[in-house]
N, C-alpha and C. Protein backbone atom coordinates (compact mmCIF):
# COMPACT_ATOMS: atom_id res chain seq x y z
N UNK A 1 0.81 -1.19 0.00
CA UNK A 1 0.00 0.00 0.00
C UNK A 1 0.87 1.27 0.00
N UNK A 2 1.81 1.27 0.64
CA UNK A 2 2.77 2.54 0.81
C UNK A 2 3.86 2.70 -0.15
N UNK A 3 3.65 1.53 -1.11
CA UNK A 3 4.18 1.50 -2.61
C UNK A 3 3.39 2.24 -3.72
N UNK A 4 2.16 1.91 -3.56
CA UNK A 4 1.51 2.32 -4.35
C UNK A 4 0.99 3.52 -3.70
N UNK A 5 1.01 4.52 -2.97
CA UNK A 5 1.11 5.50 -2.09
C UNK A 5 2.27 6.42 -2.87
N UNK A 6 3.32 5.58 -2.64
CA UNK A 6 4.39 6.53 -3.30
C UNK A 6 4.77 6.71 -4.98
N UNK A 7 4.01 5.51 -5.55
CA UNK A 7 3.59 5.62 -6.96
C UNK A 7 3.06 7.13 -7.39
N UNK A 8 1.91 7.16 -6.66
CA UNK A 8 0.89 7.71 -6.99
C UNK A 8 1.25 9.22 -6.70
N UNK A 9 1.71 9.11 -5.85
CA UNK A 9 2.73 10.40 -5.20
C UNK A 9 3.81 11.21 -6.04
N UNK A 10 4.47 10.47 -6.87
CA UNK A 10 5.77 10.34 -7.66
C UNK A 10 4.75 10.54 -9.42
N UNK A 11 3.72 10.21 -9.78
CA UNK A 11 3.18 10.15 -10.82
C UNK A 11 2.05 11.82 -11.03
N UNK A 12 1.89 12.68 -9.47
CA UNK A 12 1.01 13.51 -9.33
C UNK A 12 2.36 14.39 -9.41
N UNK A 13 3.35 14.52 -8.75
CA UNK A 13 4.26 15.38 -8.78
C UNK A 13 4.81 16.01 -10.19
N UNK A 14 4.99 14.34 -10.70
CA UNK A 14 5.39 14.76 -12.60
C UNK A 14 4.77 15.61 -13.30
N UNK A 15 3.43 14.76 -12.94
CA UNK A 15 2.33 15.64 -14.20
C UNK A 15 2.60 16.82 -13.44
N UNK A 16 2.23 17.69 -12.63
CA UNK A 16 2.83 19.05 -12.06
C UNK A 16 3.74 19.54 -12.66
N UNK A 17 4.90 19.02 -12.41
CA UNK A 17 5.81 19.62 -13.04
C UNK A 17 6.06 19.70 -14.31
N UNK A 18 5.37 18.63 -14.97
CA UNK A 18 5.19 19.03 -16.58
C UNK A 18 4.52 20.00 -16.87
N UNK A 19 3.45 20.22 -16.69
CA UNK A 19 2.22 21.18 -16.28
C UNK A 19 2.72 21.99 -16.45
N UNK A 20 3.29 22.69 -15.51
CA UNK A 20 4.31 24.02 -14.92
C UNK A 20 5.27 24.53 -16.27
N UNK A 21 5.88 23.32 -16.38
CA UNK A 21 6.83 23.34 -17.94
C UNK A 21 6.04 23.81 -18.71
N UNK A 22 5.10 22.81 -19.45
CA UNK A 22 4.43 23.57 -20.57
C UNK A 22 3.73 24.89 -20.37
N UNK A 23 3.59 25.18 -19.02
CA UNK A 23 2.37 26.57 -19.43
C UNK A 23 3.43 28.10 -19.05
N UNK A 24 5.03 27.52 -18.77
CA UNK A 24 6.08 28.47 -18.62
C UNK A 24 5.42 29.41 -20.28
N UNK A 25 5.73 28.92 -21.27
CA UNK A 25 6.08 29.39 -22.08
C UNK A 25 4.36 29.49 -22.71
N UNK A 26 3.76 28.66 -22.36
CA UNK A 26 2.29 28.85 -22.77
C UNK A 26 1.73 30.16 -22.48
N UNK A 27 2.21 30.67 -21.18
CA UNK A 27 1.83 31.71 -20.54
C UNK A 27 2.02 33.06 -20.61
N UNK A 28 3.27 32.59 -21.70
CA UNK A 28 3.89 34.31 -21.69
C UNK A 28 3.18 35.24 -22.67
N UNK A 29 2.97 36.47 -22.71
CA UNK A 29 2.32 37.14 -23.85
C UNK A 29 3.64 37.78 -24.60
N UNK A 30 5.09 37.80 -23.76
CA UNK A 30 6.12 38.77 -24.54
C UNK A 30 7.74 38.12 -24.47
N UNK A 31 8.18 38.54 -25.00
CA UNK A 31 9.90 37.80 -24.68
C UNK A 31 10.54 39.42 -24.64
N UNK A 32 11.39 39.46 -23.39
CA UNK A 32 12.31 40.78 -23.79
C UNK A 32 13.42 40.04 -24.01
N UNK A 33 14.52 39.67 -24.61
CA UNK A 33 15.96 39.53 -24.87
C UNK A 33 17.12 40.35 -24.99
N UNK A 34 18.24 39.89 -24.81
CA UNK A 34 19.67 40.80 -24.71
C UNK A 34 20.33 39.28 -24.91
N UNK A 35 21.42 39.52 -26.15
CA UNK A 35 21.85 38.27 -26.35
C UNK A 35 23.49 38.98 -27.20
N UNK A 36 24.58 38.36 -27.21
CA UNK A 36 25.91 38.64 -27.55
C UNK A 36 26.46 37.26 -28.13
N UNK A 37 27.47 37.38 -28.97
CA UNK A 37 27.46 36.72 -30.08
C UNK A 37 28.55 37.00 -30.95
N UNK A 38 29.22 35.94 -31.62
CA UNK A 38 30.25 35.96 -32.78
C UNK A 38 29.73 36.21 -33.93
N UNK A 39 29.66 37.68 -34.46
CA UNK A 39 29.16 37.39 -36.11
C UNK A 39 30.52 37.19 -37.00
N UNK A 40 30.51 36.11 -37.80
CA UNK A 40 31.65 35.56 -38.30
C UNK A 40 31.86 36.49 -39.51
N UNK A 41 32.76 36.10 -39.78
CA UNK A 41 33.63 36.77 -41.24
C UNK A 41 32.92 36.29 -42.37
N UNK A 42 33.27 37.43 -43.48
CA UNK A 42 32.41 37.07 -44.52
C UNK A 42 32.95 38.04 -45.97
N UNK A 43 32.26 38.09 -47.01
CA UNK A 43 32.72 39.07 -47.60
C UNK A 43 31.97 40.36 -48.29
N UNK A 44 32.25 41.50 -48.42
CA UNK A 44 31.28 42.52 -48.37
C UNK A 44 31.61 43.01 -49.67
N UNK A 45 30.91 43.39 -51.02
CA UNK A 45 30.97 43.44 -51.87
C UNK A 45 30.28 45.63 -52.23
N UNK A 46 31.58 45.52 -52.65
CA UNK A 46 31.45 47.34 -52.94
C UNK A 46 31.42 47.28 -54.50
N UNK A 47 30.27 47.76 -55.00
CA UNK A 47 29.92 47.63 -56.54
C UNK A 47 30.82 48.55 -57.40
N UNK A 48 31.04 50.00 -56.93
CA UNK A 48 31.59 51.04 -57.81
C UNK A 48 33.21 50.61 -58.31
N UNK A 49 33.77 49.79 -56.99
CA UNK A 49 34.97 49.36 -56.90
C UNK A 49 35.26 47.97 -57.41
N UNK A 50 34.16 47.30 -57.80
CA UNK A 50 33.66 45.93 -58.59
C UNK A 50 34.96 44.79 -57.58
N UNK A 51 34.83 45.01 -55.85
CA UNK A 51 35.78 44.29 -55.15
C UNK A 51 34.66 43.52 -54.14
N UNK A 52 35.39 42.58 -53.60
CA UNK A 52 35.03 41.81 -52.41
C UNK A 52 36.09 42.06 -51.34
N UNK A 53 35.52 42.88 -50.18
CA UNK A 53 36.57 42.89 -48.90
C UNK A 53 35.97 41.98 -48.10
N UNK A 54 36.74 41.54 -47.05
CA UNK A 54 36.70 40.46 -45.78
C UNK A 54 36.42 41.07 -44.61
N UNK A 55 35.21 40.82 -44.20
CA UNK A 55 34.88 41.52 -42.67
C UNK A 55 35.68 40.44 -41.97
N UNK A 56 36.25 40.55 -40.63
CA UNK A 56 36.80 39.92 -40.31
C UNK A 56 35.30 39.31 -38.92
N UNK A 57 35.75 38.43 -38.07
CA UNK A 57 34.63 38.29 -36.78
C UNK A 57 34.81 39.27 -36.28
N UNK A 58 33.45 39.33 -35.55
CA UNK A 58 33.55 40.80 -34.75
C UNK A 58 32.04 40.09 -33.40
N UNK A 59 31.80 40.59 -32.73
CA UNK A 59 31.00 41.16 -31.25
C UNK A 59 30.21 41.74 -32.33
N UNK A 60 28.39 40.68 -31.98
CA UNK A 60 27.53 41.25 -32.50
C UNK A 60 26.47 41.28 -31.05
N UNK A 61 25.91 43.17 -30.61
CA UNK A 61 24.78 42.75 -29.62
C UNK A 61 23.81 42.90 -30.29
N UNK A 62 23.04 42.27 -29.49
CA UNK A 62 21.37 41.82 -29.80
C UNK A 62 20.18 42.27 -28.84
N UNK A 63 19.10 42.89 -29.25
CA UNK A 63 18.46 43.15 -28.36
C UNK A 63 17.06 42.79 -28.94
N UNK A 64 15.87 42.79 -28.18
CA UNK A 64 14.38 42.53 -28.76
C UNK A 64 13.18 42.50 -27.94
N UNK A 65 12.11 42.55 -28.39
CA UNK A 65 10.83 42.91 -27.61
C UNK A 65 10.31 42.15 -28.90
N UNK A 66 9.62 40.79 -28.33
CA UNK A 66 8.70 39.96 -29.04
C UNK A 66 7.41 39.57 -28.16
N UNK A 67 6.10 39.90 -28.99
CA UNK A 67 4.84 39.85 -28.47
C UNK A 67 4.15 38.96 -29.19
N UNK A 68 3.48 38.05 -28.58
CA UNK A 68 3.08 37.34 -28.89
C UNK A 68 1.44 36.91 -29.71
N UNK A 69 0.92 36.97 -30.60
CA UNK A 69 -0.07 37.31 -31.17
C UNK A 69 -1.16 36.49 -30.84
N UNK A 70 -0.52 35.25 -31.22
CA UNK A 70 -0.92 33.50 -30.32
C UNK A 70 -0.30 33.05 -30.26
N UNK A 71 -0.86 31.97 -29.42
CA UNK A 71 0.34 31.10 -28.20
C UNK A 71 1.86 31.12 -29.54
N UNK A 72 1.78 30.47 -30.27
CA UNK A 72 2.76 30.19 -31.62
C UNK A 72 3.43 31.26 -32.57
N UNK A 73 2.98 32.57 -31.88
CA UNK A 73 3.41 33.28 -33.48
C UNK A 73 3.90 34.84 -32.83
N UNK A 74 5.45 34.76 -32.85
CA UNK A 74 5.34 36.47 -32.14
C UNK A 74 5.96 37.80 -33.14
N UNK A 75 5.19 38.94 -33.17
CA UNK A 75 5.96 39.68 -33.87
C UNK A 75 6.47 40.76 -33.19
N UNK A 76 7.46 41.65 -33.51
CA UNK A 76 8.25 42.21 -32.58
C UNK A 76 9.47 43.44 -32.83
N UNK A 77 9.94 43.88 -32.37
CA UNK A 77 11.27 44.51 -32.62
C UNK A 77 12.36 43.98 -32.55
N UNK A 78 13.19 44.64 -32.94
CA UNK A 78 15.16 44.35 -32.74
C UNK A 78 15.70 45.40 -32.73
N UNK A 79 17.24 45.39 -32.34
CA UNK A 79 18.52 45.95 -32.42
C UNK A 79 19.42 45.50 -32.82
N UNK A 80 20.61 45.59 -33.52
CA UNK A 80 21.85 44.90 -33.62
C UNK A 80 22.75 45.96 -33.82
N UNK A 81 24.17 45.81 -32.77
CA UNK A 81 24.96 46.56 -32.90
C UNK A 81 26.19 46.03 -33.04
N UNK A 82 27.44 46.25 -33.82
CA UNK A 82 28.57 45.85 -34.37
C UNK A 82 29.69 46.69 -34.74
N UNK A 83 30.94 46.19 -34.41
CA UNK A 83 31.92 47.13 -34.70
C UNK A 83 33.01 45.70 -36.00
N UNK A 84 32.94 46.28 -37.00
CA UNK A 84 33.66 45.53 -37.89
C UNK A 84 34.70 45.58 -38.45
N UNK A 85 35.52 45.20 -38.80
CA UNK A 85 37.24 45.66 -39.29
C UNK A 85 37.61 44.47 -40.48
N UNK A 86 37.96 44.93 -41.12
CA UNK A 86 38.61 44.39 -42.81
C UNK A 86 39.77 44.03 -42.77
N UNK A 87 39.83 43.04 -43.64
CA UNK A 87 41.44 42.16 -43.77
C UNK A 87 42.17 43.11 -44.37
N UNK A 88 41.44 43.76 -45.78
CA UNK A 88 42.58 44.67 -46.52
C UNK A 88 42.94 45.98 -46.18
N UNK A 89 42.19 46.38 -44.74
CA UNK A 89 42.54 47.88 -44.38
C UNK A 89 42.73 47.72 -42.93
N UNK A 90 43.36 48.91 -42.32
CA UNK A 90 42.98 49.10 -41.21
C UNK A 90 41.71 49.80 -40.50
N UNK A 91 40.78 49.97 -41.33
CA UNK A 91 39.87 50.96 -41.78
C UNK A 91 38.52 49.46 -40.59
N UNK A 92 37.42 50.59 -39.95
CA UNK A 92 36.50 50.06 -39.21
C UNK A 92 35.38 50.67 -39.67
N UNK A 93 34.22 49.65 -39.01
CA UNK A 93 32.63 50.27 -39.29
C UNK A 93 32.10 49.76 -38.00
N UNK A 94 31.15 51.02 -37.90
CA UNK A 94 29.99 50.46 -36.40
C UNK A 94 28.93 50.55 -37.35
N UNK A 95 28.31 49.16 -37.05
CA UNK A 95 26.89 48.76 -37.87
C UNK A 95 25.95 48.72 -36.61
N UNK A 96 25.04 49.76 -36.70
CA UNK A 96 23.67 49.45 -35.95
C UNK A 96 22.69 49.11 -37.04
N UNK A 97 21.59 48.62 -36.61
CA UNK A 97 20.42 47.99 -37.55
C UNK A 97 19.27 48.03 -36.28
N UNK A 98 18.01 48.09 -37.03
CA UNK A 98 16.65 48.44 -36.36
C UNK A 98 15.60 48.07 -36.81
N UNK A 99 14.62 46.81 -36.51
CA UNK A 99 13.54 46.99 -37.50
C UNK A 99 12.50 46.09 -36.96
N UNK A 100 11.44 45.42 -37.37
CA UNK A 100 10.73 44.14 -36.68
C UNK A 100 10.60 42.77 -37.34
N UNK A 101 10.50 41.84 -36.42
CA UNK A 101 10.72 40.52 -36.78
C UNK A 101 9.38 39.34 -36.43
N UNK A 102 9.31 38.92 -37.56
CA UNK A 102 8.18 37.77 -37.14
C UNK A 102 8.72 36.02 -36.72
N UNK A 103 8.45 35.87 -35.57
CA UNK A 103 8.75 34.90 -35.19
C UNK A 103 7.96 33.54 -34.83
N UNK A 104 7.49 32.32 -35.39
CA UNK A 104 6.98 31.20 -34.27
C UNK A 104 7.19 30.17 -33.48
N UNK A 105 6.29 29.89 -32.60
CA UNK A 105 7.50 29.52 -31.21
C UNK A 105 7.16 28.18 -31.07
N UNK A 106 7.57 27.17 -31.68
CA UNK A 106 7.29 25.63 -30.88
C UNK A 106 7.63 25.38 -29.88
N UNK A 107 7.14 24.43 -28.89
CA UNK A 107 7.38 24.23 -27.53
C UNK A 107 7.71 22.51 -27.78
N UNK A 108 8.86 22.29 -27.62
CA UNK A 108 9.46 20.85 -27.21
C UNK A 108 9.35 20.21 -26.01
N UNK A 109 9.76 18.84 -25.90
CA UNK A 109 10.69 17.94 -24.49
C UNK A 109 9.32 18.74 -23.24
N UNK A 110 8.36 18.32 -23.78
CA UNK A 110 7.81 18.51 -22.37
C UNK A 110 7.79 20.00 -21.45
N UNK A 111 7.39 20.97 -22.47
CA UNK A 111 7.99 22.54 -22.06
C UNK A 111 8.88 22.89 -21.93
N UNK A 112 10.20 22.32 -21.64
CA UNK A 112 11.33 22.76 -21.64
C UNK A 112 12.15 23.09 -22.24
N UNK A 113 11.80 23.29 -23.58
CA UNK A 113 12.38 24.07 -24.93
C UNK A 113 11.52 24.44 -26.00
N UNK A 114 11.71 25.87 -26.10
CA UNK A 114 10.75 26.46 -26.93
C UNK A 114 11.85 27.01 -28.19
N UNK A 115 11.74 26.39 -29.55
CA UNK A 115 12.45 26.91 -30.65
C UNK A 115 11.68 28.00 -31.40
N UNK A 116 12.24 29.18 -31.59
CA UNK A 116 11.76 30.31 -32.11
C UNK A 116 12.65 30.45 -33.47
N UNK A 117 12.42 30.16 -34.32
CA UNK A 117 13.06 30.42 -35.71
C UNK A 117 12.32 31.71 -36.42
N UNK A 118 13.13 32.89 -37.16
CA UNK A 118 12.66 34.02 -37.21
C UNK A 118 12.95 34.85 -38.53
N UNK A 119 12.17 35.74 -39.25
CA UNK A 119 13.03 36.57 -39.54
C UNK A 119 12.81 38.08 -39.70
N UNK A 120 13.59 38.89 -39.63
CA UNK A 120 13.85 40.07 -39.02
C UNK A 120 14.29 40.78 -40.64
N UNK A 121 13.77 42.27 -40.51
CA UNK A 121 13.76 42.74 -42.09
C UNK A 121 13.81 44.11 -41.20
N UNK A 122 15.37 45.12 -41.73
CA UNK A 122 15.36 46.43 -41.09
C UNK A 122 16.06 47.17 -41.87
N UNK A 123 16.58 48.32 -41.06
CA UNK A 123 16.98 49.60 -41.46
C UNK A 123 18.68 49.31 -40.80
N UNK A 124 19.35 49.51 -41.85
CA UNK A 124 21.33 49.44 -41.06
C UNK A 124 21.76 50.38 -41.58
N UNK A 125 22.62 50.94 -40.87
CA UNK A 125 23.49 51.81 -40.76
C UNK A 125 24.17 51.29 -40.70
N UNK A 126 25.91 52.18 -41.43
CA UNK A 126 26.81 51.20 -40.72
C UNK A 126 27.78 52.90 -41.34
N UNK A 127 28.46 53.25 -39.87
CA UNK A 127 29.51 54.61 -39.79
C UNK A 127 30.74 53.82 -40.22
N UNK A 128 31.09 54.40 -41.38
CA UNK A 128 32.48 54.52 -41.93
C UNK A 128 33.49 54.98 -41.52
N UNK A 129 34.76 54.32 -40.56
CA UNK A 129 35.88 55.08 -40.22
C UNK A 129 37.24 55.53 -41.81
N UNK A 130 36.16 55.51 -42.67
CA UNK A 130 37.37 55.62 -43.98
C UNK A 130 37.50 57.57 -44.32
N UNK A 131 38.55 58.40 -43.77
CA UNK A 131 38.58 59.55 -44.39
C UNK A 131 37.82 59.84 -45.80
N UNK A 132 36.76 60.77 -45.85
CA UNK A 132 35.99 61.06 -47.05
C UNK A 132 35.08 60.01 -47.20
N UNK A 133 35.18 58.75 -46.76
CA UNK A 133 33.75 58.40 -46.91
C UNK A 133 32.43 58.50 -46.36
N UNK A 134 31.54 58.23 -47.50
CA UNK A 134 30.02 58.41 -46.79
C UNK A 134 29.98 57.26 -45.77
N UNK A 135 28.85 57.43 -44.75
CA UNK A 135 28.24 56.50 -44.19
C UNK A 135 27.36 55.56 -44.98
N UNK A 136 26.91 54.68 -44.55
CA UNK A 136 26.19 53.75 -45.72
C UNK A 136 25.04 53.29 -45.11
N UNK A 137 23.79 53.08 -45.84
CA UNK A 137 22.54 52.54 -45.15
C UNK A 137 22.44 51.77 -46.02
N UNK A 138 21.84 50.90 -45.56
CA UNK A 138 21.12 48.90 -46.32
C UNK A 138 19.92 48.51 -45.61
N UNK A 139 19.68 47.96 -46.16
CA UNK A 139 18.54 47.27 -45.68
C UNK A 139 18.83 45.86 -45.65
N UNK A 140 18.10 45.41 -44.20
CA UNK A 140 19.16 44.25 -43.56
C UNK A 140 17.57 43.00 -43.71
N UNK A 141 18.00 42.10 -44.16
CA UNK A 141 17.16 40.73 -44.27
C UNK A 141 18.14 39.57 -43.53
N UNK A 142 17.40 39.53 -42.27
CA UNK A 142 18.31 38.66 -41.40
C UNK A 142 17.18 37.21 -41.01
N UNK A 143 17.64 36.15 -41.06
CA UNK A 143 16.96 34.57 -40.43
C UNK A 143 18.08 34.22 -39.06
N UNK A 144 17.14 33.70 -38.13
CA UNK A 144 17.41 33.38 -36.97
C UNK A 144 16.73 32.20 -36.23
N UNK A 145 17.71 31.50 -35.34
CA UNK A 145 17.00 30.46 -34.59
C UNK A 145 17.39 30.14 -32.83
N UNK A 146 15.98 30.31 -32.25
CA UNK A 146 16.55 30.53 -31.23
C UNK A 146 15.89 29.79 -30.18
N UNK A 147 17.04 29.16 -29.23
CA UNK A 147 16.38 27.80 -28.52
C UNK A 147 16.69 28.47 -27.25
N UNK A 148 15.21 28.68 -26.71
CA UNK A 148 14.75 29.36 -25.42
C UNK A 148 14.52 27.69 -24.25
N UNK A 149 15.56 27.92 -22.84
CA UNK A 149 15.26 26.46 -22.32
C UNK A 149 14.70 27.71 -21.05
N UNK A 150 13.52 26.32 -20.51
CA UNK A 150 12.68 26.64 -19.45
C UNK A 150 13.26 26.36 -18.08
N UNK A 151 14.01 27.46 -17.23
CA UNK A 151 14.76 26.69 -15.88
C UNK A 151 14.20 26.75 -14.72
N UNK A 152 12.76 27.01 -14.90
CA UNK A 152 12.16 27.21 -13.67
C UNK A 152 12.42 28.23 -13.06
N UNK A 153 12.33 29.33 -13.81
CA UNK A 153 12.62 30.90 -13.45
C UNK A 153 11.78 31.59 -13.97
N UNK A 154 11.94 33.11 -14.07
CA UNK A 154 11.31 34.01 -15.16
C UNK A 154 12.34 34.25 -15.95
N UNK A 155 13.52 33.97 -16.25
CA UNK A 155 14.28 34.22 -16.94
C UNK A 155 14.60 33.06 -17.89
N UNK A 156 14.73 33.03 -19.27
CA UNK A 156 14.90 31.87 -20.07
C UNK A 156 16.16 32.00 -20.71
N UNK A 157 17.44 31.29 -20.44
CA UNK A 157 18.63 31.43 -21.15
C UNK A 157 18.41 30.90 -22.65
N UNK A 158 19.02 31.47 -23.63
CA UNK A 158 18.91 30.99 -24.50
C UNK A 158 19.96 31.01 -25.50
N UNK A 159 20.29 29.87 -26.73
CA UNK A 159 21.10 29.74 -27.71
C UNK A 159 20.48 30.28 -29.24
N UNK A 160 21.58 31.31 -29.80
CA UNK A 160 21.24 31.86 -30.94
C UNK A 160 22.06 31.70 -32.18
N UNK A 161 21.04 31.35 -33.44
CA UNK A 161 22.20 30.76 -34.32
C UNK A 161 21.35 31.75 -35.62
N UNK A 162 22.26 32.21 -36.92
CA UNK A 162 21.60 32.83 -37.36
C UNK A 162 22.20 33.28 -39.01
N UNK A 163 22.14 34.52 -39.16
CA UNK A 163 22.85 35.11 -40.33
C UNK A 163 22.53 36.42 -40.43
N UNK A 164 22.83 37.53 -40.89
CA UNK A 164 22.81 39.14 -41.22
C UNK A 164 23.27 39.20 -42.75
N UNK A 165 22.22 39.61 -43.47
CA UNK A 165 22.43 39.90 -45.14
C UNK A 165 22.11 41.30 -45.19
N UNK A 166 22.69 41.96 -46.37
CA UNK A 166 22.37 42.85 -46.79
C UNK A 166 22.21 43.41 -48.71
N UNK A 167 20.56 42.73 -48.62
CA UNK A 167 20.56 42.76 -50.55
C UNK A 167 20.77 44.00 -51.12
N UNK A 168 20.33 45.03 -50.41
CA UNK A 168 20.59 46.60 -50.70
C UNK A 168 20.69 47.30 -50.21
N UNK A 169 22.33 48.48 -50.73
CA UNK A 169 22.22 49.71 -49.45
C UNK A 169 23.57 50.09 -50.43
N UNK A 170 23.80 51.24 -49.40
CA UNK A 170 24.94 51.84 -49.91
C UNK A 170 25.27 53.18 -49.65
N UNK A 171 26.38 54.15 -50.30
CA UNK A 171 26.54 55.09 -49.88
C UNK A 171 26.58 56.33 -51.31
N UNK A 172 26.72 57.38 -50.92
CA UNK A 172 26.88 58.07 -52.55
C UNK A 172 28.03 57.84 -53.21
N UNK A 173 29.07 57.04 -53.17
CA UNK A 173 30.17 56.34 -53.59
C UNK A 173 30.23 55.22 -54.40
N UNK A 174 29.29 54.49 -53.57
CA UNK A 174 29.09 53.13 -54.12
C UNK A 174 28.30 51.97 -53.29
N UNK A 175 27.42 50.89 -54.28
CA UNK A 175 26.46 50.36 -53.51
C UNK A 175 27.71 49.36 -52.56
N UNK A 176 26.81 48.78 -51.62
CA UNK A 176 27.20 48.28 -50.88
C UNK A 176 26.29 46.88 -50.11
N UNK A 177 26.53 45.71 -50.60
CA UNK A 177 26.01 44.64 -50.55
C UNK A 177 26.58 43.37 -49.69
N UNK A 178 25.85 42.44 -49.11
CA UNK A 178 27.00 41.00 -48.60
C UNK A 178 25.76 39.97 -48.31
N UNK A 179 26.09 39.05 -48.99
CA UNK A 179 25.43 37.90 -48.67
C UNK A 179 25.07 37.56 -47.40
N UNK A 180 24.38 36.67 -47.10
CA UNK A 180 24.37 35.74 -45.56
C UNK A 180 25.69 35.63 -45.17
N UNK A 181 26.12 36.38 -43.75
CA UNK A 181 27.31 36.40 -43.10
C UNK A 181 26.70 35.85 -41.56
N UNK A 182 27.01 34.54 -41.18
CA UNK A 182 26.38 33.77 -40.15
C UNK A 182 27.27 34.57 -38.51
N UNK A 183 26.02 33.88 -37.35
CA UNK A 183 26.36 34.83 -36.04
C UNK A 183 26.29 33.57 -35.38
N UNK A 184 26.32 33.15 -34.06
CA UNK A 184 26.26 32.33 -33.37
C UNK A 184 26.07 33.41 -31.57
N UNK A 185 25.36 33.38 -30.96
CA UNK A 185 25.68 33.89 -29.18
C UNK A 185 24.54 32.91 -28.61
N UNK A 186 24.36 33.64 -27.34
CA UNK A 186 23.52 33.26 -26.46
C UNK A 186 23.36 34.64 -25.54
N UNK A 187 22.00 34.65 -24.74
CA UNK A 187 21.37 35.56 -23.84
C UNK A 187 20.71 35.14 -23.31
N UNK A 188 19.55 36.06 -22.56
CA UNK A 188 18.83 35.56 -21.53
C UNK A 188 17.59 36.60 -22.35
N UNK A 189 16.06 36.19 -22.01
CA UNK A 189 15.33 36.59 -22.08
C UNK A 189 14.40 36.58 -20.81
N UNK A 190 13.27 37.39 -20.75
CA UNK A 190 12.38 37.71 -19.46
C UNK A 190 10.77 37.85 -20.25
């Protein structure tokens, strides 16, 4: 009897705590995030100059406010800020970018992982440390994936894997373009 006592005991606790799991993320109406990150090297293509330069890696931050529309589907804001430096110069750029992102959120493993795969369509800047050059604006088409784990907090750490493109932009010099240049970090969201 005090077997099946503690069965029953051990089988009410689970479902609870599954419970709890799934409605972590069931529950939320918003995600705030702050997340930091390797955006890797890549190559950035200046049309007037018909060249390909090498961003080298650089420290990409991340920031966001995602609301949730239903349980599955959030749309939202961003930030991204970056300081970048070139193989063939000594020459730097600070890239900020700004814009909103549609995201939906599956919930895995029993609530305890919610994958948010995304994508984010904005406004970049990026300040030119080159004497006489313009600054340059693009428009940034970025995909993202992001695995939010449930720790029994209000806070959800999470892993971010991704890419930053830019199909069009430029400066009065010359356009200024780069394929999918991939990021990798992690943050915490609330």
């Amino acid at each position: 009897m005090k077997s099946l006592l503690a069965l029953m005991a051990l089988i009410f606790s689970m479902s609870i705590n599954i419970f709890c799991q799934e409605s972590f993320f069931k529950n939320k109406t918003s995600d705030y995030g702050l997340a930091v990150g390797a955006w890797l090297g890549g190559e950035v293509y200046l049309e007037y100059y018909d060249v390909d330069i090498n961003k080298e890696t650089s420290i990409l931050l991340q920031g966001f406010a995602d609301f949730y529309l239903i349980e599955k589907l959030a749309m939202g804001v961003y930030v991204n800020y970056s300081s970048a430096s070139f193989e063939e110069t000594d020459e730097t750029a600070t890239i900020y970018e700004f814009g909103i992102s549609i995201k939906p959120r599956f919930i895995l493993s029993g609530g305890s992982l919610a994958i948010k795969p995304g994508i984010q369509l904005g406004y970049r800047g990026e300040s030119v440390d080159i004497k006489g050059a313009d600054d340059v604006k693009g428009f940034g088409v970025n995909l993202s994936i992001e695995f939010q784990f449930n720790i029994h907090s209000n806070i959800a750490p999470f892993g971010i894997i991704g890419f930053l493109s830019q199909p069009a932009g430029g400066s009065d010099d010359t356009n200024v373009t780069f394929a999918p240049i991939f990021y990798v970090g992690g943050g915490i969201s609330i």
